[in-house]
PDB file of N, CA and C in Angstrom:
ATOM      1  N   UNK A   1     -54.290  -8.820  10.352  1.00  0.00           N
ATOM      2  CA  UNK A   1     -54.143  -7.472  10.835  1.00  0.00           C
ATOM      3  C   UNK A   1     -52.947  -6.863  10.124  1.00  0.00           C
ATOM      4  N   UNK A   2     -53.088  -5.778   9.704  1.00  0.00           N
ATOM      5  CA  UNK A   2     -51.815  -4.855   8.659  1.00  0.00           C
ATOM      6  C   UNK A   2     -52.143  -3.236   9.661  1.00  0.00           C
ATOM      7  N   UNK A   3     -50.855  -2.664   9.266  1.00  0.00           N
ATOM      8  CA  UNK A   3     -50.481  -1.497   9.553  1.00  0.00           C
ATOM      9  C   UNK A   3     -50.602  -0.816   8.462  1.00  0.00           C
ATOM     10  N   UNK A   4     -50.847   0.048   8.440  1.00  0.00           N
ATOM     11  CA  UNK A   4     -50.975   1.231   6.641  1.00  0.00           C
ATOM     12  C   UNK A   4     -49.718   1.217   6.941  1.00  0.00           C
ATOM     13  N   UNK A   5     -48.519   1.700   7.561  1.00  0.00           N
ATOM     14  CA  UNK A   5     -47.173   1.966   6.904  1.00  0.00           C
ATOM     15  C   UNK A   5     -46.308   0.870   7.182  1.00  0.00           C
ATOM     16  N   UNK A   6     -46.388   0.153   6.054  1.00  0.00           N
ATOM     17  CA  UNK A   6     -45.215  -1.005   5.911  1.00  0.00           C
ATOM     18  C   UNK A   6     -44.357  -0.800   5.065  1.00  0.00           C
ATOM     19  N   UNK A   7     -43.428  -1.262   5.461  1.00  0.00           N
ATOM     20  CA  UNK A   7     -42.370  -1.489   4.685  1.00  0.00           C
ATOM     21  C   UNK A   7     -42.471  -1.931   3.046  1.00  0.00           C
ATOM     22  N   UNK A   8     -41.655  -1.249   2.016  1.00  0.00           N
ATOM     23  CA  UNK A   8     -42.382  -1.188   0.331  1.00  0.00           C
ATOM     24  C   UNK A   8     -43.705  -0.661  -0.267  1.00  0.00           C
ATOM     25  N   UNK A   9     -44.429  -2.181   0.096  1.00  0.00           N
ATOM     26  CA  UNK A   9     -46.133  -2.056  -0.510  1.00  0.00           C
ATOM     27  C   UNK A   9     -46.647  -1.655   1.388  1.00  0.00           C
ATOM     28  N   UNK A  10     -47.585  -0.518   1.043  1.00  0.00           N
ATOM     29  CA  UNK A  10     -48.011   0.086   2.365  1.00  0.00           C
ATOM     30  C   UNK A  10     -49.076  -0.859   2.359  1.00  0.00           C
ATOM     31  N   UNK A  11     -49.930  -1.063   3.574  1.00  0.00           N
ATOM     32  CA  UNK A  11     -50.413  -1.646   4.273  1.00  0.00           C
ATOM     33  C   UNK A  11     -52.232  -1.742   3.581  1.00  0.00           C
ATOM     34  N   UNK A  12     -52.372  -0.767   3.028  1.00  0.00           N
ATOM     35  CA  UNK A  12     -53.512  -0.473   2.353  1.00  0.00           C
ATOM     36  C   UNK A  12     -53.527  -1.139   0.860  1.00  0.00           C
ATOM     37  N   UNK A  13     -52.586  -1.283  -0.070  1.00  0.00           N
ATOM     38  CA  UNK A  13     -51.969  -1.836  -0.787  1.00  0.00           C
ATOM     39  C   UNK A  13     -52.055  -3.393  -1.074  1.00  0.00           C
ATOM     40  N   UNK A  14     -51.361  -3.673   0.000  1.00  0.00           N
ATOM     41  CA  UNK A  14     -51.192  -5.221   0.875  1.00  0.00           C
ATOM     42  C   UNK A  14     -52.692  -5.769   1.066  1.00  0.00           C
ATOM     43  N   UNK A  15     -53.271  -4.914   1.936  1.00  0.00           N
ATOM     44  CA  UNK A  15     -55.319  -5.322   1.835  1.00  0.00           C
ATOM     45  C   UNK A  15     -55.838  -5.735   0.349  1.00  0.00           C
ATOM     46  N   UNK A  16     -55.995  -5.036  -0.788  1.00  0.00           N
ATOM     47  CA  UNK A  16     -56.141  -5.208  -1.869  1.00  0.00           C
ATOM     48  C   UNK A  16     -55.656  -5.965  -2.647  1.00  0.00           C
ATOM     49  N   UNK A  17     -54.178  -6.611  -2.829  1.00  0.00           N
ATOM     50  CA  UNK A  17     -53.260  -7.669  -3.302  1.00  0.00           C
ATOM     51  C   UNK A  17     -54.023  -8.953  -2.268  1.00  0.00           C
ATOM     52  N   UNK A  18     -54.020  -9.062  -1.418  1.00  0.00           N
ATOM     53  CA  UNK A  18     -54.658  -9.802  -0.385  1.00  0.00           C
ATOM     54  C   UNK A  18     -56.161 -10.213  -0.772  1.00  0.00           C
ATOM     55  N   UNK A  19     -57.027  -9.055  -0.607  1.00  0.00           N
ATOM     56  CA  UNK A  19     -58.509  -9.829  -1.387  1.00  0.00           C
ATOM     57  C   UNK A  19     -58.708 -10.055  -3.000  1.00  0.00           C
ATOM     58  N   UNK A  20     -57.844  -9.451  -3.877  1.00  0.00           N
ATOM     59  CA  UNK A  20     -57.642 -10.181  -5.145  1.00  0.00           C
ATOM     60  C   UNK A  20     -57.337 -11.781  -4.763  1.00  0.00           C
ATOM     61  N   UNK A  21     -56.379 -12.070  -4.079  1.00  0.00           N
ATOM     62  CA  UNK A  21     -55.750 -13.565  -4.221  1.00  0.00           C
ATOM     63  C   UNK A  21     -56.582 -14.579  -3.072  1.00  0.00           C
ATOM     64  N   UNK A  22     -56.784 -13.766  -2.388  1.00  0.00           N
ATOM     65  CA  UNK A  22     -57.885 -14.571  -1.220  1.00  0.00           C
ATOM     66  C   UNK A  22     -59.149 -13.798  -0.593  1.00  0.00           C
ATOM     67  N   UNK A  23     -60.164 -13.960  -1.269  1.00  0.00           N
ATOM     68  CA  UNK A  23     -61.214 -12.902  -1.157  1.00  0.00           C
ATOM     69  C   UNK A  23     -61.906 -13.116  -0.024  1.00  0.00           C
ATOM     70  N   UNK A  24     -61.844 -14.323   0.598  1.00  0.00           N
ATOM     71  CA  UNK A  24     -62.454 -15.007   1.753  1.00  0.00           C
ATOM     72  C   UNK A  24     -61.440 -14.176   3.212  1.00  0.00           C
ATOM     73  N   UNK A  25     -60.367 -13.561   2.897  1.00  0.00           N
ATOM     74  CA  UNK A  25     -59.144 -13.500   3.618  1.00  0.00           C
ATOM     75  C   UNK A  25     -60.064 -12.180   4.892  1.00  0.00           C
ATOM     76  N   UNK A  26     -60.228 -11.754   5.651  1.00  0.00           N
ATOM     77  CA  UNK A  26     -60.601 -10.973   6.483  1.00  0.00           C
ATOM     78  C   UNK A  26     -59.692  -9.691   7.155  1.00  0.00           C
ATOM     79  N   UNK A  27     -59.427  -8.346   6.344  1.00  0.00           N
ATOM     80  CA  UNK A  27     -58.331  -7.752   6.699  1.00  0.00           C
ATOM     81  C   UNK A  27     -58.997  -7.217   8.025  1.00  0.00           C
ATOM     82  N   UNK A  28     -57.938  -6.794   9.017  1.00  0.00           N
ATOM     83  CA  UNK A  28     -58.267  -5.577   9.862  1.00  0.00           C
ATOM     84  C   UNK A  28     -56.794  -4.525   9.699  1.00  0.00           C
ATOM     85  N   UNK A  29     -57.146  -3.069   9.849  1.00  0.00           N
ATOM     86  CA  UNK A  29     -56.108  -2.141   9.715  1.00  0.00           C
ATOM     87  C   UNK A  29     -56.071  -1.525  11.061  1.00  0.00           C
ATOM     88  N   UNK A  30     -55.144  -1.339  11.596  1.00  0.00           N
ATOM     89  CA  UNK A  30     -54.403  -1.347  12.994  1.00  0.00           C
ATOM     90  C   UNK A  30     -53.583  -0.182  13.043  1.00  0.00           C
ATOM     91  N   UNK A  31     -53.469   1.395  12.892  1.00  0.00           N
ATOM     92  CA  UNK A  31     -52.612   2.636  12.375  1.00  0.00           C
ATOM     93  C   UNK A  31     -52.864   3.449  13.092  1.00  0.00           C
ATOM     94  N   UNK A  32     -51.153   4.106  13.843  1.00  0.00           N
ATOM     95  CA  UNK A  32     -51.452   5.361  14.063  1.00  0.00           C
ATOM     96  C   UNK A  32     -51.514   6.924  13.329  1.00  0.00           C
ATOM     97  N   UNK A  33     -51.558   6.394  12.267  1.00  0.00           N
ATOM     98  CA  UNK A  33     -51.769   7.238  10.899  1.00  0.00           C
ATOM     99  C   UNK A  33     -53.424   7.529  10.622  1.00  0.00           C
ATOM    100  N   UNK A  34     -54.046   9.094  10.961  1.00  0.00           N
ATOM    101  CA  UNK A  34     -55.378   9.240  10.564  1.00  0.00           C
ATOM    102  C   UNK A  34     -54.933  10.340   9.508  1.00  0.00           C
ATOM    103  N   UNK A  35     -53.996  10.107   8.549  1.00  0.00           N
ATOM    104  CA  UNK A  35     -54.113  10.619   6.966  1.00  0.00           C
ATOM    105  C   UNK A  35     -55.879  10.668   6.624  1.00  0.00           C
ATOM    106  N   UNK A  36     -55.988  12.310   6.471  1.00  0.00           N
ATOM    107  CA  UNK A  36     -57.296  11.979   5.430  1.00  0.00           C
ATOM    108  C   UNK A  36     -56.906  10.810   4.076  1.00  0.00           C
ATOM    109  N   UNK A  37     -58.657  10.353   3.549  1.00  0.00           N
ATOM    110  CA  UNK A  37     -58.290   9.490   3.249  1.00  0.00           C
ATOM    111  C   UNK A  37     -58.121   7.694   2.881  1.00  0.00           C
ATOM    112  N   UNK A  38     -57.260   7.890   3.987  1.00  0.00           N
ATOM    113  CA  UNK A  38     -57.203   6.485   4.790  1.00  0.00           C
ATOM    114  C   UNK A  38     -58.438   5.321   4.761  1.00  0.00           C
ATOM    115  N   UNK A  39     -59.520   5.977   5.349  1.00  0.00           N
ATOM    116  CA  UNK A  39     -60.445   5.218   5.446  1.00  0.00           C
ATOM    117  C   UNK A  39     -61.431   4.776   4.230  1.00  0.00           C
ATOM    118  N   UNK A  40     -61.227   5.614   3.808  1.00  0.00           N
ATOM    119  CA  UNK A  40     -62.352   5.399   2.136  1.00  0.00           C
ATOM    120  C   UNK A  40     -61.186   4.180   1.545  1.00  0.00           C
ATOM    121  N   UNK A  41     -59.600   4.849   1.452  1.00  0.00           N
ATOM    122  CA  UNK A  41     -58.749   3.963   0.816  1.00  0.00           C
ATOM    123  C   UNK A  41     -59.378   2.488   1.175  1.00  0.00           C
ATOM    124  N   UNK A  42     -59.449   2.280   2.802  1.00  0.00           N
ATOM    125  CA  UNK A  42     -59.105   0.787   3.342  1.00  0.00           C
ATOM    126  C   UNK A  42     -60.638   0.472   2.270  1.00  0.00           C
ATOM    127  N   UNK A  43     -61.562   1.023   2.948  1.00  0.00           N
ATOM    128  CA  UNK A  43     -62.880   0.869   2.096  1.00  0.00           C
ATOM    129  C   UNK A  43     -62.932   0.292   1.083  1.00  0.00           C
ATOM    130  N   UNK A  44     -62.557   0.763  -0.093  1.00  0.00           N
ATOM    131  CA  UNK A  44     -62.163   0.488  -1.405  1.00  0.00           C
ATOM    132  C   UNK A  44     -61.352  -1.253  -1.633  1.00  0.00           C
ATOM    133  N   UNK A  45     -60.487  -1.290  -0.534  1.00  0.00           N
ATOM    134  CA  UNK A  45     -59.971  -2.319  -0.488  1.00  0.00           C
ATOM    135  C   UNK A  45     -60.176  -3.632   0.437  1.00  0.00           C
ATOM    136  N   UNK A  46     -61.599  -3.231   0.351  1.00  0.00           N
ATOM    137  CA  UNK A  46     -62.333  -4.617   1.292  1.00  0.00           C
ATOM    138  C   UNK A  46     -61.805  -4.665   2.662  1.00  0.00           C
ATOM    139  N   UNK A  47     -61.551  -4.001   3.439  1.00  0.00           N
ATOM    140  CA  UNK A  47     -61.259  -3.977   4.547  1.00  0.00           C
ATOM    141  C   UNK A  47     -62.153  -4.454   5.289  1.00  0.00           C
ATOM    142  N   UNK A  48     -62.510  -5.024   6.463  1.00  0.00           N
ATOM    143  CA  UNK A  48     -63.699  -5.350   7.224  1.00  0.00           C
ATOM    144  C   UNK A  48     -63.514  -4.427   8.514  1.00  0.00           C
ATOM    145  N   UNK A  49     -62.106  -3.841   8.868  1.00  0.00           N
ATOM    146  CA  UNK A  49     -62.177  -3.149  10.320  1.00  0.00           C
ATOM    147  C   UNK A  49     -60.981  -2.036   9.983  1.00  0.00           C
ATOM    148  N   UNK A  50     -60.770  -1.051  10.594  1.00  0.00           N
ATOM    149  CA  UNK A  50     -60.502   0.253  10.535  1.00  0.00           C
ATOM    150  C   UNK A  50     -60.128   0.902  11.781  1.00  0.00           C
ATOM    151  N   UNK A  51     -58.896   0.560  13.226  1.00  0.00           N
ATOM    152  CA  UNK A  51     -58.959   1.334  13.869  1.00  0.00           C
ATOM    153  C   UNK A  51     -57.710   1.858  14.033  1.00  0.00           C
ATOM    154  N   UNK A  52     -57.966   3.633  14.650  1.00  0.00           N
ATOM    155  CA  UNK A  52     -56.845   4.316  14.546  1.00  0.00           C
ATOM    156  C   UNK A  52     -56.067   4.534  16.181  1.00  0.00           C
TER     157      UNK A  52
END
């Protein structure tokens, strides 16, 4: 489970560095941030769950 706003590398970021190195790895994103956006981003970055 990641937050989109972390500390340095944001949380969306972190998802993607994450399924490059462990593709098996299962993100969920956990944010009170509904930035348009957001969701296509997590998308893009293999996310499996998305809630705001």
């Amino acid at each position: 489970m990641l937050d989109i706003d972390l500390p340095g590398l944001d949380g969306l970021s972190a998802a993607k560095e994450l399924h490059d190195r462990i593709p098996e790895c299962r993100i969920l994103i956990l944010t009170g941030l509904s930035q348009p956006g957001n969701l296509l981003r997590a998308l893009q970055s293999h996310v499996r769950g998305f809630i705001l």
